[in-house]
PDB file of N, CA and C in Angstrom:
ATOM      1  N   UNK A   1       9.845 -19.890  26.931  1.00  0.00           N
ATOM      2  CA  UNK A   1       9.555 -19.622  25.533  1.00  0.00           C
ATOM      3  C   UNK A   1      10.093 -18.242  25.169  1.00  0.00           C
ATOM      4  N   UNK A   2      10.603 -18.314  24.144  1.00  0.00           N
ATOM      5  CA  UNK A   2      11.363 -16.912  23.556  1.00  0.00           C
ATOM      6  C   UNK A   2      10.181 -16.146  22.915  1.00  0.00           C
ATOM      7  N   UNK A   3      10.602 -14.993  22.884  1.00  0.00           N
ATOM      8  CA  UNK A   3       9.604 -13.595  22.283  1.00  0.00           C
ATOM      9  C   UNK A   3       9.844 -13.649  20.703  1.00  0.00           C
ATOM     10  N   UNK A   4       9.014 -13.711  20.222  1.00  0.00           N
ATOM     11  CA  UNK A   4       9.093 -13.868  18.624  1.00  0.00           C
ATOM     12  C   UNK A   4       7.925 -12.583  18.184  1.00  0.00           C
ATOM     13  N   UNK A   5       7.577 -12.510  16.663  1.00  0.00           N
ATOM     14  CA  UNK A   5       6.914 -12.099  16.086  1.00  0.00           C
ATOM     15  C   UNK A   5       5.502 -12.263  16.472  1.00  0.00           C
ATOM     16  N   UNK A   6       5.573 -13.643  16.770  1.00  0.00           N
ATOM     17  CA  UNK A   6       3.772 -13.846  17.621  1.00  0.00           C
ATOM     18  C   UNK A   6       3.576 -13.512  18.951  1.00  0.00           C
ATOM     19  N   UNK A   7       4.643 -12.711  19.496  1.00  0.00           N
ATOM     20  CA  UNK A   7       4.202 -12.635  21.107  1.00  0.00           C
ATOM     21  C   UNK A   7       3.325 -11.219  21.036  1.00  0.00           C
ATOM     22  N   UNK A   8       2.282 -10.897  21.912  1.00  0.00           N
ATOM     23  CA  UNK A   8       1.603 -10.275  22.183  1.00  0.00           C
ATOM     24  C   UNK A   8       2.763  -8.863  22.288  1.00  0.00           C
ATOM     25  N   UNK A   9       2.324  -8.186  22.026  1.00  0.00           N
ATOM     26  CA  UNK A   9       2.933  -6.329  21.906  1.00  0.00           C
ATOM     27  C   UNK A   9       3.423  -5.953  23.404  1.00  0.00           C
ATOM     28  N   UNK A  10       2.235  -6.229  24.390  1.00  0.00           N
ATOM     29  CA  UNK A  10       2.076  -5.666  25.815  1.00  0.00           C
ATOM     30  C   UNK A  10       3.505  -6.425  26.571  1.00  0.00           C
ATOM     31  N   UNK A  11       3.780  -8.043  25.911  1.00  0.00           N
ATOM     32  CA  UNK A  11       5.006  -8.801  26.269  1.00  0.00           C
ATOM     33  C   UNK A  11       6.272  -7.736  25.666  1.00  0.00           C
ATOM     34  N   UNK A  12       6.317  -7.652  24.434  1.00  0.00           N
ATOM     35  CA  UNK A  12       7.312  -6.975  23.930  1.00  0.00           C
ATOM     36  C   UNK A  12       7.842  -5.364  24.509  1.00  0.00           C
ATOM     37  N   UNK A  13       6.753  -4.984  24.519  1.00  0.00           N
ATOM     38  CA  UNK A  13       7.036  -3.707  25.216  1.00  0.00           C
ATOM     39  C   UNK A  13       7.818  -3.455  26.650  1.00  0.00           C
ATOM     40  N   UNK A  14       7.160  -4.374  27.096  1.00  0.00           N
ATOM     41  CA  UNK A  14       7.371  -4.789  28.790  1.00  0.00           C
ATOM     42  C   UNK A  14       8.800  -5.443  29.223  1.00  0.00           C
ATOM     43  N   UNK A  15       9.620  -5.872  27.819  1.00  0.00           N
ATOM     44  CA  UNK A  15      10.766  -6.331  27.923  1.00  0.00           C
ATOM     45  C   UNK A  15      11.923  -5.276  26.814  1.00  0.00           C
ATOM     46  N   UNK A  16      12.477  -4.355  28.442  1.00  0.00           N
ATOM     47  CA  UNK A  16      13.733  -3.063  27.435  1.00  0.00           C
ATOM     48  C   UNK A  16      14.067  -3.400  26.381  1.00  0.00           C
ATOM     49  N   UNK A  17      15.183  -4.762  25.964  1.00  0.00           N
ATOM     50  CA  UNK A  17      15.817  -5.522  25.149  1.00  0.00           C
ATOM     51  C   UNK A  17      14.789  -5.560  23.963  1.00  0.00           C
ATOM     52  N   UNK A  18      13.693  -6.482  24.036  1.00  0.00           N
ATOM     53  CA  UNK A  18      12.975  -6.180  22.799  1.00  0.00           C
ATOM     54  C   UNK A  18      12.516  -5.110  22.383  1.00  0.00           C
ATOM     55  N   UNK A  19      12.333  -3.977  23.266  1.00  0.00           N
ATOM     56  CA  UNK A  19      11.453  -3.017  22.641  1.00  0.00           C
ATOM     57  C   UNK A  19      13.052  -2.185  21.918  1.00  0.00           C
ATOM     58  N   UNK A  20      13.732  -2.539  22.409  1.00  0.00           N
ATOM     59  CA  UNK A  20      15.280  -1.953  21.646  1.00  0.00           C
ATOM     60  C   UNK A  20      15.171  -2.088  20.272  1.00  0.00           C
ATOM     61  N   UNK A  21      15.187  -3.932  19.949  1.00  0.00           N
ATOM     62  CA  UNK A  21      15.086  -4.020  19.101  1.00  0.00           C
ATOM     63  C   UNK A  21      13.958  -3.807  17.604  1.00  0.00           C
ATOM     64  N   UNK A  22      12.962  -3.747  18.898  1.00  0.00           N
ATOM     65  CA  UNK A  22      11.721  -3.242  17.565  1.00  0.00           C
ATOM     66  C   UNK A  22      12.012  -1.661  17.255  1.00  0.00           C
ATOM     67  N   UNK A  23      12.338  -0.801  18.033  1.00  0.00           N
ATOM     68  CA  UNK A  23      12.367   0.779  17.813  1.00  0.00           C
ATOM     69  C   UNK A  23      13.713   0.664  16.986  1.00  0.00           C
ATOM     70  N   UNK A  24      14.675  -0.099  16.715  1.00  0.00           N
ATOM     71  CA  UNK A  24      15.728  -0.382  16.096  1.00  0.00           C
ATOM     72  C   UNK A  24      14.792  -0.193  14.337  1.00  0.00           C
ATOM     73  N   UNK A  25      13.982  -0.532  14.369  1.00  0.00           N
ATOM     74  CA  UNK A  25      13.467  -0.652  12.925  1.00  0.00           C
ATOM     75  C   UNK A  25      12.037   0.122  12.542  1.00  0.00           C
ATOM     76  N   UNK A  26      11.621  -0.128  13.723  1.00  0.00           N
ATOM     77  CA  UNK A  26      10.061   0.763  13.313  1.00  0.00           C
ATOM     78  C   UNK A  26      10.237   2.410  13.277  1.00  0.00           C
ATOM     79  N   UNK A  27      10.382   2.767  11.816  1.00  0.00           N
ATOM     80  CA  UNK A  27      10.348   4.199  11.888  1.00  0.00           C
ATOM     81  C   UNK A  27       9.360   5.421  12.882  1.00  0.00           C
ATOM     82  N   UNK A  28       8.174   5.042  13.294  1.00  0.00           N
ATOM     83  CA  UNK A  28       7.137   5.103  14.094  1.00  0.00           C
ATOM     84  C   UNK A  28       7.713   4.601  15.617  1.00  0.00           C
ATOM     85  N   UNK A  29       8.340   4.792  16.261  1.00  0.00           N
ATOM     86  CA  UNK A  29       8.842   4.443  17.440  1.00  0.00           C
ATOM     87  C   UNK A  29       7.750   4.088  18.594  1.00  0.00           C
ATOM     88  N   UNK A  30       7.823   2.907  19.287  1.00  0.00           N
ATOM     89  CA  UNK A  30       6.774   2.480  20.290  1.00  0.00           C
ATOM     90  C   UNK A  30       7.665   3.475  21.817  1.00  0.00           C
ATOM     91  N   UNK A  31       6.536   3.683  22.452  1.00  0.00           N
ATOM     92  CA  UNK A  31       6.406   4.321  23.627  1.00  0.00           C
ATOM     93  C   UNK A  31       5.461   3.585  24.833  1.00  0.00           C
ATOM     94  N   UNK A  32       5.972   2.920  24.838  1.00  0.00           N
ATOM     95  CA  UNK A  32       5.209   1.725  26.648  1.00  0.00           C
ATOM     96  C   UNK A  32       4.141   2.651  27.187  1.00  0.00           C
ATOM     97  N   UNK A  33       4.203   3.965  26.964  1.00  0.00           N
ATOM     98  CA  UNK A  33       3.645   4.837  27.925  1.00  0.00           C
ATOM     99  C   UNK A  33       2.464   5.655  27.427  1.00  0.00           C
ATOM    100  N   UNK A  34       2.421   5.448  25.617  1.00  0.00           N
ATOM    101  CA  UNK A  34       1.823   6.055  24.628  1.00  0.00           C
ATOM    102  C   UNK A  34       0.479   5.965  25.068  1.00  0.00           C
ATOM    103  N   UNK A  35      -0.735   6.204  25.678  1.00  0.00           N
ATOM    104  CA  UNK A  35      -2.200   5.924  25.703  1.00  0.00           C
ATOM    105  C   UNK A  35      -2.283   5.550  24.330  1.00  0.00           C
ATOM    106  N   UNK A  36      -2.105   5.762  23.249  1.00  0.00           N
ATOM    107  CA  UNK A  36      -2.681   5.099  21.990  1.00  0.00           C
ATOM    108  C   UNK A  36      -2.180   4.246  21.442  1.00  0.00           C
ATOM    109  N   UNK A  37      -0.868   3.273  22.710  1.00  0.00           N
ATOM    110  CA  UNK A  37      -0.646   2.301  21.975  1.00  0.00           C
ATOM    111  C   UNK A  37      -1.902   0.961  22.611  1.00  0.00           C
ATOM    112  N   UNK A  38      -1.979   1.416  23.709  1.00  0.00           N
ATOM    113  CA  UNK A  38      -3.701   0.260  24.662  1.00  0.00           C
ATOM    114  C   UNK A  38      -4.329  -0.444  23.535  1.00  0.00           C
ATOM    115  N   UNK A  39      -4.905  -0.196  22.692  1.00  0.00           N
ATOM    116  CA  UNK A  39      -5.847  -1.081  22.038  1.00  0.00           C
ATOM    117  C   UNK A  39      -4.716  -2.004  21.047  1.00  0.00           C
ATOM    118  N   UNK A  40      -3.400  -1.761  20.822  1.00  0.00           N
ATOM    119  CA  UNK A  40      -2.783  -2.765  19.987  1.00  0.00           C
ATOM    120  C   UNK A  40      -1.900  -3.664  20.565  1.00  0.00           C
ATOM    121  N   UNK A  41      -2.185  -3.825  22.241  1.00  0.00           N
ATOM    122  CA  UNK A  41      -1.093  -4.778  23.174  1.00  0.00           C
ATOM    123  C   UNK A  41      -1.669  -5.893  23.007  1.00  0.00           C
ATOM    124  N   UNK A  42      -2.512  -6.107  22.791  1.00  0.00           N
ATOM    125  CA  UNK A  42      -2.936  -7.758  22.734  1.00  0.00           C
ATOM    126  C   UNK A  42      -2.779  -8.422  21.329  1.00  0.00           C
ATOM    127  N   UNK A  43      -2.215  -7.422  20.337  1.00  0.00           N
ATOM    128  CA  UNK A  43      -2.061  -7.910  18.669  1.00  0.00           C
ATOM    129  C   UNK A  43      -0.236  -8.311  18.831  1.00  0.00           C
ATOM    130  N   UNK A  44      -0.689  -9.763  18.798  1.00  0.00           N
ATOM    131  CA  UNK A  44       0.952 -10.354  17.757  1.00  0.00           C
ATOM    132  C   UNK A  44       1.923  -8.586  17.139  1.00  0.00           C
ATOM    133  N   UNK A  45       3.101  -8.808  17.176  1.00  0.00           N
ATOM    134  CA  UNK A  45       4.116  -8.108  16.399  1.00  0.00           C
ATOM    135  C   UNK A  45       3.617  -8.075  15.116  1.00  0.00           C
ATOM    136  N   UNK A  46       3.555  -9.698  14.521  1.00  0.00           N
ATOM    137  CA  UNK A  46       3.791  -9.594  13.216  1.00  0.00           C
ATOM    138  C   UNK A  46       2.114  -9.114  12.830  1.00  0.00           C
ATOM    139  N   UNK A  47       1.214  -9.785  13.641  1.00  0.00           N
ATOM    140  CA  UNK A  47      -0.100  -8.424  12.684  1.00  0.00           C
ATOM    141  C   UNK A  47       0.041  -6.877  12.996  1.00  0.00           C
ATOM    142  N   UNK A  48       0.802  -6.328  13.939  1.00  0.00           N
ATOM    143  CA  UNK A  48       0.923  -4.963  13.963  1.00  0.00           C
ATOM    144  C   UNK A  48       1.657  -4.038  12.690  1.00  0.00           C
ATOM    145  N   UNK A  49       2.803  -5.333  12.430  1.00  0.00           N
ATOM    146  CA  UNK A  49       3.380  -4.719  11.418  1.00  0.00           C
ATOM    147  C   UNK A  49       2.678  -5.038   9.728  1.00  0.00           C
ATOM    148  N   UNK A  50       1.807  -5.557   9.966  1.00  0.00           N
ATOM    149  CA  UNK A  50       0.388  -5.239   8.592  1.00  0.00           C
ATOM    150  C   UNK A  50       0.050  -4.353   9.066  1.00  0.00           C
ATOM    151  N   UNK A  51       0.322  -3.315   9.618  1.00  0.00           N
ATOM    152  CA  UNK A  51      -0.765  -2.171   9.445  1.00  0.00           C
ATOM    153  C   UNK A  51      -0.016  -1.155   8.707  1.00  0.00           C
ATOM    154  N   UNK A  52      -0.605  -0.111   7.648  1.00  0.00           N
ATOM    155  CA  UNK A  52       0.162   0.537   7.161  1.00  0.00           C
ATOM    156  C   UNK A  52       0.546   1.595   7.744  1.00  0.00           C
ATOM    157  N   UNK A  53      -0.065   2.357   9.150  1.00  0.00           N
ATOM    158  CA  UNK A  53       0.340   2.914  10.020  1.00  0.00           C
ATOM    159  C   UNK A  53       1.561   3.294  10.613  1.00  0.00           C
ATOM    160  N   UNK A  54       1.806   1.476  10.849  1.00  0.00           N
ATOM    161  CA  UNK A  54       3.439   1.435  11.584  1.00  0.00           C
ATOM    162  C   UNK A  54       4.331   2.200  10.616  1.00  0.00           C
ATOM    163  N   UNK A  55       4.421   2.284   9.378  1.00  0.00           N
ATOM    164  CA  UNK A  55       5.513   2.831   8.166  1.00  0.00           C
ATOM    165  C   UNK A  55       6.745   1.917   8.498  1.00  0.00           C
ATOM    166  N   UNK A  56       6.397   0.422   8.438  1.00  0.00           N
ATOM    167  CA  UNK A  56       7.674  -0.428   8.120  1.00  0.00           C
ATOM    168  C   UNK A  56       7.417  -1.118   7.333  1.00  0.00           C
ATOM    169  N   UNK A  57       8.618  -1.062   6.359  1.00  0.00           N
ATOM    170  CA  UNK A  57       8.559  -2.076   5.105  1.00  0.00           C
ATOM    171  C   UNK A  57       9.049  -3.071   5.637  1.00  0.00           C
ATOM    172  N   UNK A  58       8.309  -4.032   4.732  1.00  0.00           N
ATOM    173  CA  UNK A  58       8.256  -5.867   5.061  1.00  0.00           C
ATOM    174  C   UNK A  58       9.846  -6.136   4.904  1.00  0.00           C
ATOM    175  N   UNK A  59      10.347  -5.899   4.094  1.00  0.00           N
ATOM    176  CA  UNK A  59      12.028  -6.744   4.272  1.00  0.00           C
ATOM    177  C   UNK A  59      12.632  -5.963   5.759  1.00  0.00           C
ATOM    178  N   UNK A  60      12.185  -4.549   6.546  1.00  0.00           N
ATOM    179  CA  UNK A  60      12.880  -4.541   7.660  1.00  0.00           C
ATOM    180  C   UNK A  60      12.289  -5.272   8.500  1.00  0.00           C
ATOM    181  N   UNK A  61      10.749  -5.422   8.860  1.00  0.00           N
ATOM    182  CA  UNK A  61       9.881  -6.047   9.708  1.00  0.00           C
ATOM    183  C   UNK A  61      10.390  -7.413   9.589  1.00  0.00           C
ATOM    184  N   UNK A  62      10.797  -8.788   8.299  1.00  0.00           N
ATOM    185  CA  UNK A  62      11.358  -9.999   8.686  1.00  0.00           C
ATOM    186  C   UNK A  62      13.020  -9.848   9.329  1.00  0.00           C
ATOM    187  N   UNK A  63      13.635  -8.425   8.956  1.00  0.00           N
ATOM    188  CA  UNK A  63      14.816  -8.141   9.863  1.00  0.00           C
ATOM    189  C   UNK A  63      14.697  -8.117  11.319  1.00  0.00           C
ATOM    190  N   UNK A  64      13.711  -7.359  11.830  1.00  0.00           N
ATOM    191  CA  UNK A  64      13.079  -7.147  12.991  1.00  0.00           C
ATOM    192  C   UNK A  64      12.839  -8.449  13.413  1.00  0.00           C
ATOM    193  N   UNK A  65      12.169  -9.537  13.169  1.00  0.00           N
ATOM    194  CA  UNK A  65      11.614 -10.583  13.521  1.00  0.00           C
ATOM    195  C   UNK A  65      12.611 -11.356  13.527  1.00  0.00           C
ATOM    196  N   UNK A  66      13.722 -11.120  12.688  1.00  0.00           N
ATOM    197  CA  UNK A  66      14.472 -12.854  13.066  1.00  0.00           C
ATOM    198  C   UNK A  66      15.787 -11.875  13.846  1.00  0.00           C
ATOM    199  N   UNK A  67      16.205 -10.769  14.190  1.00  0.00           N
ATOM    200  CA  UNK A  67      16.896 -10.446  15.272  1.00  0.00           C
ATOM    201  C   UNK A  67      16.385 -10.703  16.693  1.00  0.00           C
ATOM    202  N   UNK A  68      14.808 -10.366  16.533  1.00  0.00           N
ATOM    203  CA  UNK A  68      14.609 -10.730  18.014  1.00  0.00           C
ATOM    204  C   UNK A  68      14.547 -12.261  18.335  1.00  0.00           C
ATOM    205  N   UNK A  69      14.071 -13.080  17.401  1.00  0.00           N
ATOM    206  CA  UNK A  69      13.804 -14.402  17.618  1.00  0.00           C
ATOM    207  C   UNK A  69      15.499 -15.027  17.801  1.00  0.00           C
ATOM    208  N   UNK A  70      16.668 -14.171  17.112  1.00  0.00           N
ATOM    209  CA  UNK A  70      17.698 -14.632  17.372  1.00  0.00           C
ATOM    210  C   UNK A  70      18.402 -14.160  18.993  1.00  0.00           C
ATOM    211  N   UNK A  71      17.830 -13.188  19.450  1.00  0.00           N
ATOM    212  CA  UNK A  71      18.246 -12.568  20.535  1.00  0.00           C
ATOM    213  C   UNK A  71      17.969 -13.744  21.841  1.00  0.00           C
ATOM    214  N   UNK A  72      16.742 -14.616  21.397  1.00  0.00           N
ATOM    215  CA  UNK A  72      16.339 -15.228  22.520  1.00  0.00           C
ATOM    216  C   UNK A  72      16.210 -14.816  23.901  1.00  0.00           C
ATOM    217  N   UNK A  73      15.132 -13.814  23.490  1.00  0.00           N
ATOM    218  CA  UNK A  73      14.631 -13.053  24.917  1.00  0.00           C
ATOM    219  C   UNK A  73      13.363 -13.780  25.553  1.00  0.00           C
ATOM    220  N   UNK A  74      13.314 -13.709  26.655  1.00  0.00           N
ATOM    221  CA  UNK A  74      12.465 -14.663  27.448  1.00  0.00           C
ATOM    222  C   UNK A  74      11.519 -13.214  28.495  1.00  0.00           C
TER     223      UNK A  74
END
């Protein structure tokens, strides 16, 4: 199964290639290593990027989502 928008954060992170592509867009850059990213590895991509926190606007976040879903990372 490929890594999409619904895969768990802790998956995404854990795979270089995707986390490429999410730091490709999230102005807020993820860090695998961040202690304060722990409580948001078990949240889907796409509810992370409802938070207004992240500072990504929705037309880059469905950019984000259909590059990785096109990348077909496993």
């Amino acid at each position: 199964m490929s890594l999409t928008k619904n895969t768990k954060l802790k998956e995404l992170v854990n795979n270089p290639e995707a986390l490429a592509i999410i730091n490709k867009y999230m102005p807020n850059k993820l860090d695998p290593d961040d202690p304060r990213l722990k409580p948001a590895l078990g949240m889907s991509l796409k509810v992370i990027c409802g938070f207004p926190q992240t500072g990504i606007k929705k037309e880059d976040a469905e950019k984000m989502f259909e590059e990785l879903e096109d990348a077909d990372l496993d």
